[in-house]
C-alpha atoms as a PDB file:
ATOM      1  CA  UNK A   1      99.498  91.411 128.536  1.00  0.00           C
ATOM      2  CA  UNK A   2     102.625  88.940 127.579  1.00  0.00           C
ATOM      3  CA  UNK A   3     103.601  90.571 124.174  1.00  0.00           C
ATOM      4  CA  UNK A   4     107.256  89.863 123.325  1.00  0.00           C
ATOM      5  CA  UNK A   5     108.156  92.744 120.982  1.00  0.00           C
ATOM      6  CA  UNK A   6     111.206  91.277 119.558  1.00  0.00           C
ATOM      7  CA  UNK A   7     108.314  88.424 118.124  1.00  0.00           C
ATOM      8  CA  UNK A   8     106.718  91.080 116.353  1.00  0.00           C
ATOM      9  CA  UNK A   9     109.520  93.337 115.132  1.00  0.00           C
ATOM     10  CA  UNK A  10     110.670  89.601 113.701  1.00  0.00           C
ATOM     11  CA  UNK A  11     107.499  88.983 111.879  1.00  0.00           C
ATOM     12  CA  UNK A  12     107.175  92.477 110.343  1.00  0.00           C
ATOM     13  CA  UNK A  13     110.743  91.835 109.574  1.00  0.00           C
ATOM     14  CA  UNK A  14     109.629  88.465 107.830  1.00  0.00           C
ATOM     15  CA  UNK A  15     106.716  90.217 105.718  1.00  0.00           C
ATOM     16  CA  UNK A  16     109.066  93.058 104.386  1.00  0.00           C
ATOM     17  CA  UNK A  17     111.527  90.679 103.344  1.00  0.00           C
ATOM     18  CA  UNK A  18     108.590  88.335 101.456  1.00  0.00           C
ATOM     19  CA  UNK A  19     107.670  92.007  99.734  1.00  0.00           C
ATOM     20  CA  UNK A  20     111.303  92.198  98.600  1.00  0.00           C
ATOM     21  CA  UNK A  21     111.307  88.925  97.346  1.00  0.00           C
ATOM     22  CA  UNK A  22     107.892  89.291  95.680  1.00  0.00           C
ATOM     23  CA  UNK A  23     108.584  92.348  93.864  1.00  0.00           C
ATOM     24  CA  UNK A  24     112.202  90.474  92.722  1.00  0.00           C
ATOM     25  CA  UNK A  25     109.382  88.934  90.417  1.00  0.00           C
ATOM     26  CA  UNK A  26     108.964  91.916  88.482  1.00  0.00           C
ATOM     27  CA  UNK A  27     109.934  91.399  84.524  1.00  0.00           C
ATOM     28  CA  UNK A  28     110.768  87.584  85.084  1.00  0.00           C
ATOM     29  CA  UNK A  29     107.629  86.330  83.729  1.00  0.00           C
ATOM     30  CA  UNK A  30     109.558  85.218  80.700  1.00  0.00           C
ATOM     31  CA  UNK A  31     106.906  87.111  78.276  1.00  0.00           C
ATOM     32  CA  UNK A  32     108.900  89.767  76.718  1.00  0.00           C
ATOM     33  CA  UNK A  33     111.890  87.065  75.718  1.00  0.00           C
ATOM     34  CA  UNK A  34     108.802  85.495  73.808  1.00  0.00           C
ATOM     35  CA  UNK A  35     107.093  88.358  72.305  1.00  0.00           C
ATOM     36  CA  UNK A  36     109.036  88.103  68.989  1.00  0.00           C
ATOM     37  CA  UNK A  37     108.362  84.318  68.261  1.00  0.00           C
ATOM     38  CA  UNK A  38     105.651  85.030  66.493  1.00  0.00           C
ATOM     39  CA  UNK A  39     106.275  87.917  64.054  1.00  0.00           C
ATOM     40  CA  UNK A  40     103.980  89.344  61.857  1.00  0.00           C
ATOM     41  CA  UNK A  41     101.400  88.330  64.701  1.00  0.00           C
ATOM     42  CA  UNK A  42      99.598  90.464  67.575  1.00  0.00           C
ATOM     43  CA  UNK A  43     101.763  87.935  69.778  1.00  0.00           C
ATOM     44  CA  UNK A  44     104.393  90.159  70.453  1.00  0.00           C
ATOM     45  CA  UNK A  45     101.276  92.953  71.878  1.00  0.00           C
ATOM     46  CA  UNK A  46      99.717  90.671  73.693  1.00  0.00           C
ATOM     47  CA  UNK A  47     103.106  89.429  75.553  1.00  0.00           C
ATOM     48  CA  UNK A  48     103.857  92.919  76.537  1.00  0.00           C
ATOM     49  CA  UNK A  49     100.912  93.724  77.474  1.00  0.00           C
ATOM     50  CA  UNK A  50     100.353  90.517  79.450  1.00  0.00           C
ATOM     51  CA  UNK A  51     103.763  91.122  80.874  1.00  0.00           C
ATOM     52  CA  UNK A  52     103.006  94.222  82.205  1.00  0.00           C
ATOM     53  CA  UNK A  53      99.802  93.430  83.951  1.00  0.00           C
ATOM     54  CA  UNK A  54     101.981  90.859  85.610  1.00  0.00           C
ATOM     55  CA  UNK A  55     104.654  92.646  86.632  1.00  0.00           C
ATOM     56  CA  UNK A  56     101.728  95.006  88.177  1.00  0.00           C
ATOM     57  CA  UNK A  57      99.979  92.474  90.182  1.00  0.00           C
ATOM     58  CA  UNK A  58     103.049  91.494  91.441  1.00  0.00           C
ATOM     59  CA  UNK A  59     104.110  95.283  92.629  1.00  0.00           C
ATOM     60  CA  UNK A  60     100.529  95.389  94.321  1.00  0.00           C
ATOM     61  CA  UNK A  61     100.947  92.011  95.865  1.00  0.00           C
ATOM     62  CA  UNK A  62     104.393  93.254  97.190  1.00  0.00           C
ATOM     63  CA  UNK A  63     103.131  96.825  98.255  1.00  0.00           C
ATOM     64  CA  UNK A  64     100.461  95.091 100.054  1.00  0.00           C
ATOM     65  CA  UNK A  65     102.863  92.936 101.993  1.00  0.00           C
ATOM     66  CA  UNK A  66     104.590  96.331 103.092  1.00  0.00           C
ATOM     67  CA  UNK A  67     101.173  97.654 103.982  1.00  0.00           C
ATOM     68  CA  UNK A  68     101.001  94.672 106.465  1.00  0.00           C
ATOM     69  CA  UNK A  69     104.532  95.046 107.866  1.00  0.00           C
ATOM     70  CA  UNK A  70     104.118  98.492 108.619  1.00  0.00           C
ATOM     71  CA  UNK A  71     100.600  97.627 109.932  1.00  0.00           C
ATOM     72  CA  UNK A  72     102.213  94.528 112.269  1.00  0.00           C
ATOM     73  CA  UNK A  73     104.867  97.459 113.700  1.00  0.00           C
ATOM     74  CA  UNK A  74     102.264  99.958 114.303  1.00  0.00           C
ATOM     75  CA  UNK A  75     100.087  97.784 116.499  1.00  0.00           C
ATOM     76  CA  UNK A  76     102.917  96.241 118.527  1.00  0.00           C
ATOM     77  CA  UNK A  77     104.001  99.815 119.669  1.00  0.00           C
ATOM     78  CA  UNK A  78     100.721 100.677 120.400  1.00  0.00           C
ATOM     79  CA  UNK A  79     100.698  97.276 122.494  1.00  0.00           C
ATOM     80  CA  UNK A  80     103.804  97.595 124.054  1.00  0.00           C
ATOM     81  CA  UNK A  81     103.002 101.840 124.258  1.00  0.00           C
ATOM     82  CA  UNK A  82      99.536 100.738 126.005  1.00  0.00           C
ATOM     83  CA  UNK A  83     101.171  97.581 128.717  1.00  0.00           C
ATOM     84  CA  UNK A  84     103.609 100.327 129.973  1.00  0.00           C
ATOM     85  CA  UNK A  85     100.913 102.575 130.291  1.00  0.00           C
ATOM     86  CA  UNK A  86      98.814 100.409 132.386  1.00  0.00           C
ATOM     87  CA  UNK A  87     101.345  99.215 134.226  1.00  0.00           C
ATOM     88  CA  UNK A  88     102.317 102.700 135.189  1.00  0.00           C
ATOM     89  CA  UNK A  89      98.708 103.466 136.387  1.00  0.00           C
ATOM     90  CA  UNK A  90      98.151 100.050 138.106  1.00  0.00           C
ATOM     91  CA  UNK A  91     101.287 101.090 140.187  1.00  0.00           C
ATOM     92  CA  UNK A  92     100.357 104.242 140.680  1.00  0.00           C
ATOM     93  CA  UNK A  93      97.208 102.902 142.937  1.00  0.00           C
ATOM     94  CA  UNK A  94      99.573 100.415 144.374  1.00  0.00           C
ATOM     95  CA  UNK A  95      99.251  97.412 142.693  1.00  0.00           C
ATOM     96  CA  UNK A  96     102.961  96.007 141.981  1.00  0.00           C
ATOM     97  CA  UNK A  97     104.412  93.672 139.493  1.00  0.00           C
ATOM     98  CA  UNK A  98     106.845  91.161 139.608  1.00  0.00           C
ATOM     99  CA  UNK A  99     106.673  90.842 143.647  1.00  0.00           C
ATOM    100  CA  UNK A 100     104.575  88.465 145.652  1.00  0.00           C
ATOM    101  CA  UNK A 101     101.842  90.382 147.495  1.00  0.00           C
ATOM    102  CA  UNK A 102     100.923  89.255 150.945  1.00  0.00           C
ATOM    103  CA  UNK A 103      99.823  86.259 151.512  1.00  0.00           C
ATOM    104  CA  UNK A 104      95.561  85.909 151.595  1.00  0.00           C
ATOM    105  CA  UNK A 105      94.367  85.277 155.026  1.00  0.00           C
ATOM    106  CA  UNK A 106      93.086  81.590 155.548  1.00  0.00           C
ATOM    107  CA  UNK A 107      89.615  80.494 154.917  1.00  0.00           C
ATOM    108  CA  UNK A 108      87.368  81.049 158.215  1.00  0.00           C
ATOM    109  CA  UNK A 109      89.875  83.875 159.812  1.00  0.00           C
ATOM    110  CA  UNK A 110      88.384  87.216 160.283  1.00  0.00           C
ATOM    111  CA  UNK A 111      90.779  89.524 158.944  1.00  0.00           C
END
């Protein structure tokens, strides 16, 4: 298998960095600077209590990118893990890699 494990490292890389950038989110949704526009109203409850939902979606949303990174890192060990071990057992019965085997006897030749 062709699995270039710097390619995956880079893309689990990628998805932890989104999950950073994701859960950055938290608190900015601009609903608890608006909560007291309205007083006397059930404004300001509902802003904080939309505000938190928000910010709690956005931690799951986050967590779940994390979930998938550490997922993506998992697998390409067990890929890489797996290729070396096949390899190792191929050559074992004497199958090699990397070097040209001998060359197949032409069509019509007994061998």
């Amino acid at each position: 298998m062709r699995l270039n494990p710097d390619a995956v490292q880079e893309f689990a890389k990628t998805l932890t960095d989104q999950s950073t950038a994701i859960k950055a989110l938290k608190s900015k949704s601009g609903l608890s600077e608006a909560a007291g526009a309205l007083p006397g109203t059930d404004w300001e409850s509902a802003c904080h209590g939309t505000g938190t939902s928000i910010d709690n979606a956005v931690e799951r949303i986050g967590s779940r990118f994390d979930t998938i990174s550490d997922a993506v890192v998992h697998a390409g060990k067990v890929l890489v893990d797996t290729d070396q071990a096949l390899k190792d057992d191929l050559e074992k019965v004497g199958l090699q890699f990397g070097a040209p085997g001998p060359a197949p006897a032409p069509a019509g030749v007994p061998v």
